[in-house]
PDB file of N, CA and C in Angstrom:
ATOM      1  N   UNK A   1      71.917  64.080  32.360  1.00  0.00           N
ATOM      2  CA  UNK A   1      72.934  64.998  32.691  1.00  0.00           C
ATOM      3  C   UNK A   1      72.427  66.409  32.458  1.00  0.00           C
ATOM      4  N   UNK A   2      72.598  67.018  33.306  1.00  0.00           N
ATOM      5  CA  UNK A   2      71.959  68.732  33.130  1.00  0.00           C
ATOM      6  C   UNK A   2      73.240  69.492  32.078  1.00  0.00           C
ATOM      7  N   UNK A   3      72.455  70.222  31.668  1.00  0.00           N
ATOM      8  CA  UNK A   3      72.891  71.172  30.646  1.00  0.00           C
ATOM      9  C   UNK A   3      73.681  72.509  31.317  1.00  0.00           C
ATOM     10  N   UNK A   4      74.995  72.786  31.425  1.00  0.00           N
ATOM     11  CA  UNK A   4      75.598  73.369  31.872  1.00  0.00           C
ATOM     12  C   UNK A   4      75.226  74.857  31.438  1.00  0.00           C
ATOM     13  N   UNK A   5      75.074  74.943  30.108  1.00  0.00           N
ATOM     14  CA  UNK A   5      74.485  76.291  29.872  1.00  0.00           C
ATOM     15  C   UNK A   5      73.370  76.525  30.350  1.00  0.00           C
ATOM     16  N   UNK A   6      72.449  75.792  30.426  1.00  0.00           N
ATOM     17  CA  UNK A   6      71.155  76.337  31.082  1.00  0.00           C
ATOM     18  C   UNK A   6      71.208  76.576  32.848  1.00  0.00           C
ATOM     19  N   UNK A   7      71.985  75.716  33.357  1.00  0.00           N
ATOM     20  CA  UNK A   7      72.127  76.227  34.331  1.00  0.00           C
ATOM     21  C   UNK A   7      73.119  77.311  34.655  1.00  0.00           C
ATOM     22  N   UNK A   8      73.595  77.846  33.867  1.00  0.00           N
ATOM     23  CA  UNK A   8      74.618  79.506  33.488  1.00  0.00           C
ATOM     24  C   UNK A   8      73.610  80.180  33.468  1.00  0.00           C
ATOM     25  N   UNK A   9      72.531  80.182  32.209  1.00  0.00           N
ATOM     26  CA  UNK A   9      71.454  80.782  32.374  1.00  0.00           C
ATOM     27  C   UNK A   9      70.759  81.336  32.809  1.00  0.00           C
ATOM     28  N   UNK A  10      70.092  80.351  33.957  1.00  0.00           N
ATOM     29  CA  UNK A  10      69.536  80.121  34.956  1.00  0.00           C
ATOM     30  C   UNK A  10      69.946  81.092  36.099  1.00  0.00           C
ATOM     31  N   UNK A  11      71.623  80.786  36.409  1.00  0.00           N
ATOM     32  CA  UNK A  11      72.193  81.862  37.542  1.00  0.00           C
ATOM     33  C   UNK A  11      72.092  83.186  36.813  1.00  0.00           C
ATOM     34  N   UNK A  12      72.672  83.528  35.636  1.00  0.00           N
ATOM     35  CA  UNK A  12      72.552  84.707  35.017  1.00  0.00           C
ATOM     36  C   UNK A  12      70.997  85.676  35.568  1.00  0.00           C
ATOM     37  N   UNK A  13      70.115  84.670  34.972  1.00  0.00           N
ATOM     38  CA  UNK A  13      68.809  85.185  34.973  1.00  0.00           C
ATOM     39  C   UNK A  13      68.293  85.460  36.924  1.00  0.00           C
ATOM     40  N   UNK A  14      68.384  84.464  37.634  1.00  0.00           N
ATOM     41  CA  UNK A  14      68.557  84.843  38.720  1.00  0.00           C
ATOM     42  C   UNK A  14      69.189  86.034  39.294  1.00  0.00           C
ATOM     43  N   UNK A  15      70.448  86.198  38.886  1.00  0.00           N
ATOM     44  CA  UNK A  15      71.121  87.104  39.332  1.00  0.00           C
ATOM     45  C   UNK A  15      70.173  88.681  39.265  1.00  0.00           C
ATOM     46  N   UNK A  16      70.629  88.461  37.363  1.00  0.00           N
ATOM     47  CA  UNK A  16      69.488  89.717  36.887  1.00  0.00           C
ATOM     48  C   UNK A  16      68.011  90.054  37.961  1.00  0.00           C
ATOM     49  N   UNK A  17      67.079  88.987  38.237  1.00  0.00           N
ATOM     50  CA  UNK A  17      66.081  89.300  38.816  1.00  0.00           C
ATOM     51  C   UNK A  17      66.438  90.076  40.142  1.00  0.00           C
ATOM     52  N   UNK A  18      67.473  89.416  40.501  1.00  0.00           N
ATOM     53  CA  UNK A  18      67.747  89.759  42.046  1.00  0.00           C
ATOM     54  C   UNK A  18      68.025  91.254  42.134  1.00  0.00           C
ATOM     55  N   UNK A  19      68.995  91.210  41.047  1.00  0.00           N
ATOM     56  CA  UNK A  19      69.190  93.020  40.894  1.00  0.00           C
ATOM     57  C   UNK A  19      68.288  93.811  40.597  1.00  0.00           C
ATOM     58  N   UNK A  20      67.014  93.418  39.864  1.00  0.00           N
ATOM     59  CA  UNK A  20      66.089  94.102  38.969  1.00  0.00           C
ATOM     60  C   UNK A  20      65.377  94.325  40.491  1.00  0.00           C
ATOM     61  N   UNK A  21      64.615  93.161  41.278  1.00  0.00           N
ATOM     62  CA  UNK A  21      64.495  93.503  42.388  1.00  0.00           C
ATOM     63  C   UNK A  21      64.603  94.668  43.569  1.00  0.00           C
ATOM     64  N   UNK A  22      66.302  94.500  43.381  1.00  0.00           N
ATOM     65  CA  UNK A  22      66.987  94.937  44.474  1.00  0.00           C
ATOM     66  C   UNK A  22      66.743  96.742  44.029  1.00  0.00           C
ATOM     67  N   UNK A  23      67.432  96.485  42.816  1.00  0.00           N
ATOM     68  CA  UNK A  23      67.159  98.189  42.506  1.00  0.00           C
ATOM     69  C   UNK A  23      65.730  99.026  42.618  1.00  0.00           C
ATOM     70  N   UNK A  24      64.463  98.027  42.050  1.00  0.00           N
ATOM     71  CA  UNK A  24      63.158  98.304  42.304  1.00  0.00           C
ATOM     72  C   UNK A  24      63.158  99.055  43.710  1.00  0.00           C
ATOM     73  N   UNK A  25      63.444  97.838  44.311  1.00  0.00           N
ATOM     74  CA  UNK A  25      62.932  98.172  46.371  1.00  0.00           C
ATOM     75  C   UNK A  25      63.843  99.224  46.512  1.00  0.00           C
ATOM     76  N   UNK A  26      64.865  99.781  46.194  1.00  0.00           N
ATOM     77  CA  UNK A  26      65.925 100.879  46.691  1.00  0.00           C
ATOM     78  C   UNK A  26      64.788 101.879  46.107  1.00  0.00           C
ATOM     79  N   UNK A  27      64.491 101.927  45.207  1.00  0.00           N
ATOM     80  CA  UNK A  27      64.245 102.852  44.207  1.00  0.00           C
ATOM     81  C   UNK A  27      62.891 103.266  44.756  1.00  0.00           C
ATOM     82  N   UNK A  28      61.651 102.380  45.281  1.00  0.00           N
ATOM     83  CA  UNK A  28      60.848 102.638  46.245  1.00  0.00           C
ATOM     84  C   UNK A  28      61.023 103.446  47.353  1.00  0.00           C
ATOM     85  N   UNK A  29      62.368 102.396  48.118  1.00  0.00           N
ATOM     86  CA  UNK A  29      62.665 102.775  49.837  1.00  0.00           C
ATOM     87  C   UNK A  29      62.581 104.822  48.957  1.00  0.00           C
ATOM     88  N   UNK A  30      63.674 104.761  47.936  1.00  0.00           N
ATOM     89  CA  UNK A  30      64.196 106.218  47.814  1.00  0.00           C
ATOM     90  C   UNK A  30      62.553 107.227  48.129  1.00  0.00           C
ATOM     91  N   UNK A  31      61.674 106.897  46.989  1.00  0.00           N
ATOM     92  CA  UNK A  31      60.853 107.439  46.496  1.00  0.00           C
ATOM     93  C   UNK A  31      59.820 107.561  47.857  1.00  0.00           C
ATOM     94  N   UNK A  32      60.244 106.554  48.635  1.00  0.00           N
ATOM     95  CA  UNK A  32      59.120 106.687  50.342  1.00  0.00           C
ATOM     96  C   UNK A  32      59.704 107.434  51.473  1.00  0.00           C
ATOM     97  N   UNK A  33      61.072 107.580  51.204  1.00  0.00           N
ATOM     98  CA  UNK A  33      62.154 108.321  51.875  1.00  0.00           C
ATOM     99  C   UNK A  33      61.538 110.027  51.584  1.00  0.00           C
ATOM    100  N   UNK A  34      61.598 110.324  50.258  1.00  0.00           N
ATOM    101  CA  UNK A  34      61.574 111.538  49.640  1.00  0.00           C
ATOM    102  C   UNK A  34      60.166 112.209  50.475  1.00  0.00           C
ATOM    103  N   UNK A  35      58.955 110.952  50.603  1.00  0.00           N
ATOM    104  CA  UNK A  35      57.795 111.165  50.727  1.00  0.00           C
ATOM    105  C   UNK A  35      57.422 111.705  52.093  1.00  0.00           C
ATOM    106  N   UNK A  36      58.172 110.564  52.707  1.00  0.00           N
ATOM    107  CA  UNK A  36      58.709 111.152  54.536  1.00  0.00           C
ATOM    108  C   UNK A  36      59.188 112.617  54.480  1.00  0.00           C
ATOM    109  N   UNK A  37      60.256 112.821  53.905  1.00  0.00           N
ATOM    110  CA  UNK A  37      60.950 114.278  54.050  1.00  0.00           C
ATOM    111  C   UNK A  37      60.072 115.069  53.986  1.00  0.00           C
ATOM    112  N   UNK A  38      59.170 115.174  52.733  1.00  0.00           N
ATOM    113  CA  UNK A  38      58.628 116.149  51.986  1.00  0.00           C
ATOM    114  C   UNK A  38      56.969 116.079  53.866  1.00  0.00           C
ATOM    115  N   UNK A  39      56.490 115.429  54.239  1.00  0.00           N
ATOM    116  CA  UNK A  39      56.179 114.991  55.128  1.00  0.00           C
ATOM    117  C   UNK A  39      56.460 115.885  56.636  1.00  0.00           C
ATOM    118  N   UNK A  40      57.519 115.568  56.678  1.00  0.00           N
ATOM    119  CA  UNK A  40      58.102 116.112  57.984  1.00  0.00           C
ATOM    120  C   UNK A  40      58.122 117.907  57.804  1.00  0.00           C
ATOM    121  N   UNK A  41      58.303 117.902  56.509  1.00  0.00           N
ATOM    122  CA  UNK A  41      58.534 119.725  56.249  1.00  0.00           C
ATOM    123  C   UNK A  41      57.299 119.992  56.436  1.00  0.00           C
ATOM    124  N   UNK A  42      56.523 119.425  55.634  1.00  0.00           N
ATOM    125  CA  UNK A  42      54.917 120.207  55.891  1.00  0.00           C
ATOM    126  C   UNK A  42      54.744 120.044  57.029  1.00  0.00           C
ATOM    127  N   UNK A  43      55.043 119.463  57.804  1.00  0.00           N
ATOM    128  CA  UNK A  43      54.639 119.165  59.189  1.00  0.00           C
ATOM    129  C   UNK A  43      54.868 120.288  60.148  1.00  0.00           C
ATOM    130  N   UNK A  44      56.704 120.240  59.872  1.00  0.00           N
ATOM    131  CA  UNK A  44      57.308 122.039  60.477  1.00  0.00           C
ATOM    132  C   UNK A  44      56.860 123.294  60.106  1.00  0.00           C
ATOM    133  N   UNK A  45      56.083 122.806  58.651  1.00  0.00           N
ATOM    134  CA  UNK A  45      55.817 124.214  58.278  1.00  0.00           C
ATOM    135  C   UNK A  45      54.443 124.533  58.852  1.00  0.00           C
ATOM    136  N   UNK A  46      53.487 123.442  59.015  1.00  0.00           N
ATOM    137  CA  UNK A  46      52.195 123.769  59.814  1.00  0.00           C
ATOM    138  C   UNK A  46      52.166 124.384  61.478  1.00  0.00           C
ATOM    139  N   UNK A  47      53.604 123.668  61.927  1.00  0.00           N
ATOM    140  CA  UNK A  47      53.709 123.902  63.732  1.00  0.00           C
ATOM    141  C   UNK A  47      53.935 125.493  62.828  1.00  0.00           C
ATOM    142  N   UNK A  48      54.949 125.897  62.696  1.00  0.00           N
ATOM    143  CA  UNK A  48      54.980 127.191  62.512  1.00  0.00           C
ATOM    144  C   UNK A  48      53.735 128.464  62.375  1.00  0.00           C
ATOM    145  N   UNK A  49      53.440 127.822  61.105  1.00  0.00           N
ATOM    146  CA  UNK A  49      51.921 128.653  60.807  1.00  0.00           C
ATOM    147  C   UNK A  49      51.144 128.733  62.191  1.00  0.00           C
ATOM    148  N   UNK A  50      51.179 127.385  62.580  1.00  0.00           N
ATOM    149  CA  UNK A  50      49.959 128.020  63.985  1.00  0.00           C
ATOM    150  C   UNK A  50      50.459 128.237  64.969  1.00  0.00           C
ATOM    151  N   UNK A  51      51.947 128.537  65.456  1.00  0.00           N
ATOM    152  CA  UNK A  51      53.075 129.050  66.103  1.00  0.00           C
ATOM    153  C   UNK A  51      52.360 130.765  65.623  1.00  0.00           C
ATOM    154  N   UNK A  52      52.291 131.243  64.057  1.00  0.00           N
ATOM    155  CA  UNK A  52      52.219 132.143  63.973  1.00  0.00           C
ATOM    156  C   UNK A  52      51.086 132.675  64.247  1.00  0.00           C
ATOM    157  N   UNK A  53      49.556 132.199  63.761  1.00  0.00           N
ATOM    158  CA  UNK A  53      48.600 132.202  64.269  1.00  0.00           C
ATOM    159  C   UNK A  53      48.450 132.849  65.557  1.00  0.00           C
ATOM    160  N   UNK A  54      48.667 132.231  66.563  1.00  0.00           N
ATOM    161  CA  UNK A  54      48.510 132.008  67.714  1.00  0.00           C
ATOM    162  C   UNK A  54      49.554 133.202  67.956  1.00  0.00           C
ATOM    163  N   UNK A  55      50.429 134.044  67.631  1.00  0.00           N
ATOM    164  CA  UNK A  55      50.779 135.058  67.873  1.00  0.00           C
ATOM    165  C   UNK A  55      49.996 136.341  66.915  1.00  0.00           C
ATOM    166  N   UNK A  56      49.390 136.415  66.252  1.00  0.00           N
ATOM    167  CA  UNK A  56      48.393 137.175  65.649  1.00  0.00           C
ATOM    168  C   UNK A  56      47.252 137.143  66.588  1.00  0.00           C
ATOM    169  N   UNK A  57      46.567 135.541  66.964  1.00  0.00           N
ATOM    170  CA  UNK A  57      45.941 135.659  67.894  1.00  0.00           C
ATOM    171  C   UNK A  57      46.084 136.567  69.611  1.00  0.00           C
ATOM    172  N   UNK A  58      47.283 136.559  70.125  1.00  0.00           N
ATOM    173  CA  UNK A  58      47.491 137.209  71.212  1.00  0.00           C
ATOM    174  C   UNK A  58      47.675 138.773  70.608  1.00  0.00           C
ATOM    175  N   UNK A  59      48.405 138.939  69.382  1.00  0.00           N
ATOM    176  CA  UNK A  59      48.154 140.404  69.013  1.00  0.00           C
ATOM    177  C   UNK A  59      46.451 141.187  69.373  1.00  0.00           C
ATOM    178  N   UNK A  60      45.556 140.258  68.420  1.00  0.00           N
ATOM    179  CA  UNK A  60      44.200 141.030  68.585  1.00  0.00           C
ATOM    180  C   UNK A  60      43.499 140.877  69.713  1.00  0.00           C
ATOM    181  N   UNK A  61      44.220 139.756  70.622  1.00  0.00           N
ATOM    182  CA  UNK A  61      43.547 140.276  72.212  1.00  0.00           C
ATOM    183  C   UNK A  61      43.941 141.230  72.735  1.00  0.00           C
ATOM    184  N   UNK A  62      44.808 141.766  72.783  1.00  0.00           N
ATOM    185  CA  UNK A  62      45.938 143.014  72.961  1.00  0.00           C
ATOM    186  C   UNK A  62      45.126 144.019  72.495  1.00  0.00           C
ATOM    187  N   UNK A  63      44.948 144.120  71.334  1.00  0.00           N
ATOM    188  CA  UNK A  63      44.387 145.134  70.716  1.00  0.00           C
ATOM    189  C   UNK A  63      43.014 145.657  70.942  1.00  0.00           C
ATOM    190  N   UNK A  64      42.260 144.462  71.265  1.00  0.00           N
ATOM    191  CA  UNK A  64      41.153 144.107  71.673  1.00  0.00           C
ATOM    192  C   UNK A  64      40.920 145.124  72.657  1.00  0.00           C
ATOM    193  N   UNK A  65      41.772 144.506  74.027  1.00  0.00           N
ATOM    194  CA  UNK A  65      41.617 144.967  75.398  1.00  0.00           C
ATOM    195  C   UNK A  65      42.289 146.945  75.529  1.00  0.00           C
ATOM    196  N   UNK A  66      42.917 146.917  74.404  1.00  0.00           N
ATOM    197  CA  UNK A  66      43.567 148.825  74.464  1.00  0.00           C
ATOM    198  C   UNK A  66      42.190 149.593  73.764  1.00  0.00           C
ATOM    199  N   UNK A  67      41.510 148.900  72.646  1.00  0.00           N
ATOM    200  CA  UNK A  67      40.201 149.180  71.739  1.00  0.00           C
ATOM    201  C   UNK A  67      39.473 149.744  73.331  1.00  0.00           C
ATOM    202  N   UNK A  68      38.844 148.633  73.870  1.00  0.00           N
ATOM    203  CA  UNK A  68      38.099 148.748  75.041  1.00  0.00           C
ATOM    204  C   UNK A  68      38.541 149.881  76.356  1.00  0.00           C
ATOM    205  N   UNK A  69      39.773 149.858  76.186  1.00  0.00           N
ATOM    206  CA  UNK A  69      40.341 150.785  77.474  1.00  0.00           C
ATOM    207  C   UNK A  69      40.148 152.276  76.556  1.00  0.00           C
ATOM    208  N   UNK A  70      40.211 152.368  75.404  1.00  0.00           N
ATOM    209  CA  UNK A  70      40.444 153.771  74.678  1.00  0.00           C
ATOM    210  C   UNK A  70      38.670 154.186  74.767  1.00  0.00           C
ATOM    211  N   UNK A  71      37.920 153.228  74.367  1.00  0.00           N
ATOM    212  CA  UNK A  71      36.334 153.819  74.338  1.00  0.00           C
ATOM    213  C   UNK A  71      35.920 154.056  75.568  1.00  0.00           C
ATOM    214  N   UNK A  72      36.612 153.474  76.642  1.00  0.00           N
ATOM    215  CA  UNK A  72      35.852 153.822  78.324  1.00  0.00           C
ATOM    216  C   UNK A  72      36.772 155.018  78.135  1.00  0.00           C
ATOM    217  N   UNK A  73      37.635 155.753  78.146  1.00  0.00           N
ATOM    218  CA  UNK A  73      38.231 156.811  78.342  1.00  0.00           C
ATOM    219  C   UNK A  73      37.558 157.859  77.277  1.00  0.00           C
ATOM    220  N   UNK A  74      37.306 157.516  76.257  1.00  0.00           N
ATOM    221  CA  UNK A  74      35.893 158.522  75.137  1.00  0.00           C
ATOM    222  C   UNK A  74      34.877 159.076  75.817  1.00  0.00           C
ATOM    223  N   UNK A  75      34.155 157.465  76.661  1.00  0.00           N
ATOM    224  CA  UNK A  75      33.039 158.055  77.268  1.00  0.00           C
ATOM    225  C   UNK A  75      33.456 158.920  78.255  1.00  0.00           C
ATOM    226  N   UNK A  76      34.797 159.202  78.802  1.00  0.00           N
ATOM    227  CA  UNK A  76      34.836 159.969  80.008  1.00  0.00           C
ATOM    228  C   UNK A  76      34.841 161.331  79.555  1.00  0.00           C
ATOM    229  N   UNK A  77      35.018 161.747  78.397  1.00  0.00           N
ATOM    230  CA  UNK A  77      35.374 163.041  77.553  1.00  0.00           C
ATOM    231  C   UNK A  77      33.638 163.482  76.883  1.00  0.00           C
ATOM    232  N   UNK A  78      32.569 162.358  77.369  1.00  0.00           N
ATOM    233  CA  UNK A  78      31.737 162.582  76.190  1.00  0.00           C
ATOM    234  C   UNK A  78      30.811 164.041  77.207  1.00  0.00           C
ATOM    235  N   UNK A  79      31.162 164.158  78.630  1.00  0.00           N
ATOM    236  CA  UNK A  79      30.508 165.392  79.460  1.00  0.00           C
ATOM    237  C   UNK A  79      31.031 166.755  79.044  1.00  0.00           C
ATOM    238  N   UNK A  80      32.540 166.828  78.653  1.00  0.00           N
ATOM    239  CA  UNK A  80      33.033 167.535  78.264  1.00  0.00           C
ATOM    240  C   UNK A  80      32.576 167.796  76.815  1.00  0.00           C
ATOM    241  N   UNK A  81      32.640 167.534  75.791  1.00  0.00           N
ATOM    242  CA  UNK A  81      32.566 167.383  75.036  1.00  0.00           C
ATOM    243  C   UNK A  81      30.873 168.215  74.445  1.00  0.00           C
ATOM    244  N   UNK A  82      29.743 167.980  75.345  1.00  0.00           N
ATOM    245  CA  UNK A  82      28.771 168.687  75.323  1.00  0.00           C
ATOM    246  C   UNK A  82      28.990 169.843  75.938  1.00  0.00           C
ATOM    247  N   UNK A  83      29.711 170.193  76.932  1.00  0.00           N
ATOM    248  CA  UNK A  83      30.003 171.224  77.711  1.00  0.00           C
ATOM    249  C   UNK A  83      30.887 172.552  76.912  1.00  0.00           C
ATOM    250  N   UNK A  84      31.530 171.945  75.767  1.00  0.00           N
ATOM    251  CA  UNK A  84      32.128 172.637  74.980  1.00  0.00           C
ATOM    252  C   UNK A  84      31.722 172.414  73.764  1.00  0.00           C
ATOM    253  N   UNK A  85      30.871 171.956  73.685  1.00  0.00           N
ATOM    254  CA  UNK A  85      28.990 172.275  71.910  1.00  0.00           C
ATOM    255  C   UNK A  85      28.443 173.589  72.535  1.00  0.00           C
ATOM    256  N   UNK A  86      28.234 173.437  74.116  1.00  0.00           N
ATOM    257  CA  UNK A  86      27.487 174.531  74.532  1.00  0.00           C
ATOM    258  C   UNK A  86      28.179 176.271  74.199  1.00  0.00           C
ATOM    259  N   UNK A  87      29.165 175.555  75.009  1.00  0.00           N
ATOM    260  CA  UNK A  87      30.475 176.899  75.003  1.00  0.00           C
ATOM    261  C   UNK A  87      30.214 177.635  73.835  1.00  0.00           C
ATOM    262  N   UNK A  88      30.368 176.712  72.654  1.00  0.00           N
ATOM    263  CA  UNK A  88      30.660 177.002  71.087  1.00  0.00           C
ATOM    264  C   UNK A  88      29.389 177.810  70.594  1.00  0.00           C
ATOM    265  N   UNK A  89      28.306 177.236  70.930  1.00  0.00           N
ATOM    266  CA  UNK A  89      26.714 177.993  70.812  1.00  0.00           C
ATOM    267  C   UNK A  89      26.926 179.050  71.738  1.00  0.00           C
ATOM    268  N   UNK A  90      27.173 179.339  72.630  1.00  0.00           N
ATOM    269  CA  UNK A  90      27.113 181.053  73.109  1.00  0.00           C
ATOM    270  C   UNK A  90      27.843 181.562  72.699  1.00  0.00           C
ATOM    271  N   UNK A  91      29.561 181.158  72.461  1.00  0.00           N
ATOM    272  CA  UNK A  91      30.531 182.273  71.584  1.00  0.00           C
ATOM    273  C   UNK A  91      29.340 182.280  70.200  1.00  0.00           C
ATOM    274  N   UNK A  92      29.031 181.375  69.722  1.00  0.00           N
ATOM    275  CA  UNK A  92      28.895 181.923  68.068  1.00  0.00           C
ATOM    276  C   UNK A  92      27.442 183.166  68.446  1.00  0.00           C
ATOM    277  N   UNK A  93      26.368 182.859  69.319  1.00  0.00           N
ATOM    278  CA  UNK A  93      25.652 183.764  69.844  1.00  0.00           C
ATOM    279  C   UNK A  93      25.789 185.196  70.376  1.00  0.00           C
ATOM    280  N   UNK A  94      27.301 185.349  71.459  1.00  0.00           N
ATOM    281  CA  UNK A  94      27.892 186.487  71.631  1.00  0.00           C
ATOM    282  C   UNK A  94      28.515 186.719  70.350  1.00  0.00           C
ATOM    283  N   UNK A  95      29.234 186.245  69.316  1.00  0.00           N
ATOM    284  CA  UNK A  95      29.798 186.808  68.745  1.00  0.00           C
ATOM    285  C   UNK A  95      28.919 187.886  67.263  1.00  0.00           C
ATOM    286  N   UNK A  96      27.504 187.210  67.416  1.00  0.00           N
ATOM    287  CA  UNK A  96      26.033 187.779  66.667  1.00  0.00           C
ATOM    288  C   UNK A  96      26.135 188.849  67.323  1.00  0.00           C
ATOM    289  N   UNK A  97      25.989 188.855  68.759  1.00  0.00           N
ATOM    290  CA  UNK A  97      25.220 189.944  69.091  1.00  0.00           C
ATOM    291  C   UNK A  97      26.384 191.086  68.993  1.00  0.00           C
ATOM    292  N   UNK A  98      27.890 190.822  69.856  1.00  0.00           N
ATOM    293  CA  UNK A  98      28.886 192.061  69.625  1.00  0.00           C
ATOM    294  C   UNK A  98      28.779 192.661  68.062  1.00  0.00           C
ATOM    295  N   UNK A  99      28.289 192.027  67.222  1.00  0.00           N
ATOM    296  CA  UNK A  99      28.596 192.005  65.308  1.00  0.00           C
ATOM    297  C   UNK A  99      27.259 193.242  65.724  1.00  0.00           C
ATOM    298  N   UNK A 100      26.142 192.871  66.189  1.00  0.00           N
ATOM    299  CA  UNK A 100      25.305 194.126  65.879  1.00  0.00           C
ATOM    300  C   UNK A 100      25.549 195.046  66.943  1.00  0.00           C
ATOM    301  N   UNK A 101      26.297 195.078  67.586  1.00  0.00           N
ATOM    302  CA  UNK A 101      26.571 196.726  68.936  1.00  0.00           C
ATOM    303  C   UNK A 101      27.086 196.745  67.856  1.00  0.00           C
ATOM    304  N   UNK A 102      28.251 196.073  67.261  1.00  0.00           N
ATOM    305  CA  UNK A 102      29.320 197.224  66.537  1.00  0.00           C
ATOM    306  C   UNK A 102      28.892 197.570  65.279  1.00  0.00           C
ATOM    307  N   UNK A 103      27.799 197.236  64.765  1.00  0.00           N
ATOM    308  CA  UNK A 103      26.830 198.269  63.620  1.00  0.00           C
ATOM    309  C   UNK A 103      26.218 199.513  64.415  1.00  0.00           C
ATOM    310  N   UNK A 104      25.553 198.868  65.634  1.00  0.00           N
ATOM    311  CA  UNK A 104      24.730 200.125  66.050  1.00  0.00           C
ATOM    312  C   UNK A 104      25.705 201.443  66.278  1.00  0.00           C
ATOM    313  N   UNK A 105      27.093 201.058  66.846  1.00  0.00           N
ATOM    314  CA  UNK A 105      28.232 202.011  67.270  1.00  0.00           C
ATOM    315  C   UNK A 105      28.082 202.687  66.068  1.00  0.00           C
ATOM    316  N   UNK A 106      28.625 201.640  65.154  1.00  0.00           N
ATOM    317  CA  UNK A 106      28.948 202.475  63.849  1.00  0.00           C
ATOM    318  C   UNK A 106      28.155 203.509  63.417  1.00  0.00           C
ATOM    319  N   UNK A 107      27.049 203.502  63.336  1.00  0.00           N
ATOM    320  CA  UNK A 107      26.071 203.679  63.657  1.00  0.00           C
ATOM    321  C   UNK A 107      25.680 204.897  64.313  1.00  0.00           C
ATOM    322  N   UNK A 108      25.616 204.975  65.317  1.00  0.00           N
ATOM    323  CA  UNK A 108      25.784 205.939  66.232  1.00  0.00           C
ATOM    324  C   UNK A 108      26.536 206.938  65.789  1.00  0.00           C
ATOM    325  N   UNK A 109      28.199 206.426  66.000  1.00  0.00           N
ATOM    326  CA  UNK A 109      29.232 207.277  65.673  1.00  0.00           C
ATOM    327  C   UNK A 109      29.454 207.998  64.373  1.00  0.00           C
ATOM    328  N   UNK A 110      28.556 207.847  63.473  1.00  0.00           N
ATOM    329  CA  UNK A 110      28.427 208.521  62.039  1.00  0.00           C
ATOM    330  C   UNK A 110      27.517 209.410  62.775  1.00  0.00           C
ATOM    331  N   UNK A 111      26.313 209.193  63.250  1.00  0.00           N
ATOM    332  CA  UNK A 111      25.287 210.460  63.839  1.00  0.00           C
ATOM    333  C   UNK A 111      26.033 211.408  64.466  1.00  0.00           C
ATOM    334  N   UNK A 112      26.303 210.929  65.277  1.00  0.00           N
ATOM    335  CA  UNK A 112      27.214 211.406  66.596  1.00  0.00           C
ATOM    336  C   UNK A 112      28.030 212.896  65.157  1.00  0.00           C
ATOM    337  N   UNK A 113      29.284 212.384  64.974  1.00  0.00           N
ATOM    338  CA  UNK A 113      29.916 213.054  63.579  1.00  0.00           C
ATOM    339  C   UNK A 113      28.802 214.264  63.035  1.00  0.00           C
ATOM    340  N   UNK A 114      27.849 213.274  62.110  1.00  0.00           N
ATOM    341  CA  UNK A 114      27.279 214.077  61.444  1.00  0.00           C
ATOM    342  C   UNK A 114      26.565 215.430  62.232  1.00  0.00           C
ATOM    343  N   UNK A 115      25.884 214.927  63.314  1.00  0.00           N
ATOM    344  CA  UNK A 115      25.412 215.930  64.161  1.00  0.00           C
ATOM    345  C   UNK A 115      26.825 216.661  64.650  1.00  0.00           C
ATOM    346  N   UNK A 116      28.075 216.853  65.042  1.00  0.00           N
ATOM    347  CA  UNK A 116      28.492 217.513  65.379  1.00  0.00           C
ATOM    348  C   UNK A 116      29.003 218.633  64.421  1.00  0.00           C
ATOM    349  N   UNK A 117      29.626 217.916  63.291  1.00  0.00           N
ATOM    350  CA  UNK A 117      29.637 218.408  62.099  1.00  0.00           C
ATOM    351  C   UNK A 117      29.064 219.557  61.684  1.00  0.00           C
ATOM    352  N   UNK A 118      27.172 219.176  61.575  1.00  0.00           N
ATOM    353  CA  UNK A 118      26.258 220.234  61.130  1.00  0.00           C
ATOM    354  C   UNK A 118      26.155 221.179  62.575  1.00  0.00           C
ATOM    355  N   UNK A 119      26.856 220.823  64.039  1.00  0.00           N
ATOM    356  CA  UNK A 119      26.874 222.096  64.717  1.00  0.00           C
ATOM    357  C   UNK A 119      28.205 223.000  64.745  1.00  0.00           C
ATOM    358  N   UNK A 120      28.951 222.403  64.188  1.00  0.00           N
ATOM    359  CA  UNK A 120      30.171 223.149  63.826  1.00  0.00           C
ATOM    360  C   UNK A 120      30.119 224.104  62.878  1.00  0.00           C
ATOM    361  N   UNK A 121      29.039 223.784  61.664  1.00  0.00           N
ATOM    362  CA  UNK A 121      28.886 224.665  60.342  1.00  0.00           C
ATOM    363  C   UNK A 121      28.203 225.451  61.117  1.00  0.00           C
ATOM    364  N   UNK A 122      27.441 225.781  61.867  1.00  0.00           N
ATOM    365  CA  UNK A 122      25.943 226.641  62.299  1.00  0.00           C
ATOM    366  C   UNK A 122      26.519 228.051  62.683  1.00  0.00           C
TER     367      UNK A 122
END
């Protein structure tokens, strides 16, 4: 004849496993669930980044191609640009030479004076 308590037992202990089980695998599913989520974000957060990328990237082609349009328009200034070094070397040259007329004037115009001066005393 079987032992009624042991087979109480028995279901008890069954039961228990089943739950010990059951809660385990939830407690997994949870912890593989969490793992997915955490998963999917990095995932959105990478499309993004190279969403962003890839608009930094079209920035410095942009920039790229205005860089290039601004230095061909430099070189168009670079004829000018000697043409008015030159300019600058004859003003600073005329402006030598007017500097000595207007000593020699000065110059002059003290003689000039002084000689009239000493014919005024005479």
């Amino acid at each position: 004849m079987a032992n009624p308590a042991a087979s109480w037992q028995r279901d008890e202990l069954a039961d228990s496993l089943t739950e010990f089980f059951t809660n385990v695998t939830l407690m997994v599913r949870g912890e593989l669930q969490g793992t997915n989520n955490q998963l999917a974000l990095l995932e959105k957060m990478n499309d993004r980044v190279v969403q962003e990328y890839s608009n930094y990237g079209d920035v410095a082609a942009g920039l790229r191609v205005f860089v290039e349009q601004l230095n061909e328009k430099n070189r168009g200034f670079d004829e000018y640009i000697s043409q008015i070094d030159a300019i600058d070397l004859q003003v600073t040259e005329f402006e030598a030479v007017v500097s000595m007329l207007d000593k020699h004037v000065s110059l002059l115009e003290k003689k000039v004076k002084s000689a009239h001066h000493t014919a005024s005393t005479q």
